[in-house]
C-alpha atoms as a PDB file:
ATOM      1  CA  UNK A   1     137.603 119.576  98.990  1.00  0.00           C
ATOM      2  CA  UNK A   2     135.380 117.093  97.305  1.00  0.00           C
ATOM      3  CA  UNK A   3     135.366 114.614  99.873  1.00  0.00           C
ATOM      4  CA  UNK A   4     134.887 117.453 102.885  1.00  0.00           C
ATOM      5  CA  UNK A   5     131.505 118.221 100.659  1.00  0.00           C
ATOM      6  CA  UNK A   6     130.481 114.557 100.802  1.00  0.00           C
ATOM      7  CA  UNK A   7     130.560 114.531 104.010  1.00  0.00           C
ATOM      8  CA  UNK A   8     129.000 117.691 104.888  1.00  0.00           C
ATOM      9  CA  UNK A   9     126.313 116.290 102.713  1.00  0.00           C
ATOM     10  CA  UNK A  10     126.175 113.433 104.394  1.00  0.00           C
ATOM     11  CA  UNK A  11     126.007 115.078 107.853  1.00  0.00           C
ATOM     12  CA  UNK A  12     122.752 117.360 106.736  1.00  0.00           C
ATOM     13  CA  UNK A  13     121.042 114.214 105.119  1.00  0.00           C
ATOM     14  CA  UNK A  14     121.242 111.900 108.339  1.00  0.00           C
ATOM     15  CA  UNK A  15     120.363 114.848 110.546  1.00  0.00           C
ATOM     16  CA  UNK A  16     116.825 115.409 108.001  1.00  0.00           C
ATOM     17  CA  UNK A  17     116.598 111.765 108.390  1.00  0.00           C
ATOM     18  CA  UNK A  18     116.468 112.261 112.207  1.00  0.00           C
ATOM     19  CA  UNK A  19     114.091 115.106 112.456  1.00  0.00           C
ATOM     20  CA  UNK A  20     112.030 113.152 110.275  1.00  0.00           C
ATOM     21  CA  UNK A  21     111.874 110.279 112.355  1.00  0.00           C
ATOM     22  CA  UNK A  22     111.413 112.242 115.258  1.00  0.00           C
ATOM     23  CA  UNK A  23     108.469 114.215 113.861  1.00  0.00           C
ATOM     24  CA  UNK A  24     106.985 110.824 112.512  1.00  0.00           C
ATOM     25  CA  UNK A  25     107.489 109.447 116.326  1.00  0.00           C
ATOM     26  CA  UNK A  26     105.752 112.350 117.772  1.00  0.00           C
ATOM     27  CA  UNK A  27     102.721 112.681 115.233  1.00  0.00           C
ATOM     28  CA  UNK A  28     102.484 109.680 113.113  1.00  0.00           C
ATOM     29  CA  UNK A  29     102.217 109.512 109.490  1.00  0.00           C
ATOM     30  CA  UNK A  30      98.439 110.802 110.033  1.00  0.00           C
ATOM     31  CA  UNK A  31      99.473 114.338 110.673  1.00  0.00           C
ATOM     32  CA  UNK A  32     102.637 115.028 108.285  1.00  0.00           C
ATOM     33  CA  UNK A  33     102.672 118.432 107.717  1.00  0.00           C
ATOM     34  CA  UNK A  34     101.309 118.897 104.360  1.00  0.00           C
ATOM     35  CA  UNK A  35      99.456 116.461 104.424  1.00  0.00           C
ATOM     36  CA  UNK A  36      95.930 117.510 102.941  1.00  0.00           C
ATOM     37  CA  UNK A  37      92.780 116.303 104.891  1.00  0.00           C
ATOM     38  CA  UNK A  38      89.017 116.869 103.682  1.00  0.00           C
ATOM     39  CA  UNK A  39      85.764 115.975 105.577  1.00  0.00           C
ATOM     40  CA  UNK A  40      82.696 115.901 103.563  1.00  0.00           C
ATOM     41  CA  UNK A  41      80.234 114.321 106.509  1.00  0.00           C
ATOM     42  CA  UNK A  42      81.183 110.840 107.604  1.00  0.00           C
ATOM     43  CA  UNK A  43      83.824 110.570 105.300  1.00  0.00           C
ATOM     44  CA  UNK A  44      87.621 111.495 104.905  1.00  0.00           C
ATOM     45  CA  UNK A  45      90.189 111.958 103.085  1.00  0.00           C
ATOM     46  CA  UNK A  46      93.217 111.886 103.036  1.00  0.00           C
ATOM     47  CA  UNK A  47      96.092 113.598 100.125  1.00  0.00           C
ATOM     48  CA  UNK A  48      99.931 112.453 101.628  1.00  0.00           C
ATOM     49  CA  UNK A  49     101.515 115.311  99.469  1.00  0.00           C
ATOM     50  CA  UNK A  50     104.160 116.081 102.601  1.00  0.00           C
ATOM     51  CA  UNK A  51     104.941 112.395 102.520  1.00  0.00           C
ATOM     52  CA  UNK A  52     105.207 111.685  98.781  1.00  0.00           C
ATOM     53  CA  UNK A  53     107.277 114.852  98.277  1.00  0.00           C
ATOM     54  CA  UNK A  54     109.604 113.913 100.951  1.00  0.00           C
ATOM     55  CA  UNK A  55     109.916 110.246  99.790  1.00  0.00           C
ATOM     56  CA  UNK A  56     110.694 111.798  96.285  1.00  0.00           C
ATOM     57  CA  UNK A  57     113.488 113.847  97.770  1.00  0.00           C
ATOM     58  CA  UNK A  58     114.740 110.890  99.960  1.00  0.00           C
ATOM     59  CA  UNK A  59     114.861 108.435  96.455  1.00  0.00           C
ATOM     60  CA  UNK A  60     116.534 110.838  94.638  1.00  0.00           C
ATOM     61  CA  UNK A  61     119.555 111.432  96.911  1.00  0.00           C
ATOM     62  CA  UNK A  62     119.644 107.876  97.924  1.00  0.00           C
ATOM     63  CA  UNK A  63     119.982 107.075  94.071  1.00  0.00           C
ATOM     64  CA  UNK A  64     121.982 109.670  93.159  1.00  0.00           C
ATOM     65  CA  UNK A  65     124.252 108.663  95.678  1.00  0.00           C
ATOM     66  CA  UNK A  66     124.550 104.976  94.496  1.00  0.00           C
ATOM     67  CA  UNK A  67     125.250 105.873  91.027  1.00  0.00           C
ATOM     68  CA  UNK A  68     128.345 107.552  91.769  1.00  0.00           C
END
């Protein structure tokens, strides 16, 4: 049972990995959704909070998974 759980695992995490890609492909990193943007005049700026929350996630099962 274990092992069929791994792998299911495993199955969900590679197709994330692909949507990611794929949405990445089609928009670049510029538009990520939540990604905030603010224009004040000529300048902008830019908070990656989509991208830093969804390198967290990708660290932590990547880790986790080495550990064990």
């Amino acid at each position: 049972m274990a092992k069929m759980t791994r792998r299911l695992i495993g199955v969900v995490a590679l197709l994330a990995l692909v949507a990611v890609a794929l949405l990445v492909a089609s928009n670049g990193l510029d538009s990520f959704p939540g990604n905030i943007v603010i224009k004040a005049g000529d300048t902008r700026y830019k908070v990656p909070l989509g991208l830093m929350v969804l390198a967290s996630v990708l660290l932590t099962i990547v880790l986790n998974a080495r550990r064990r």
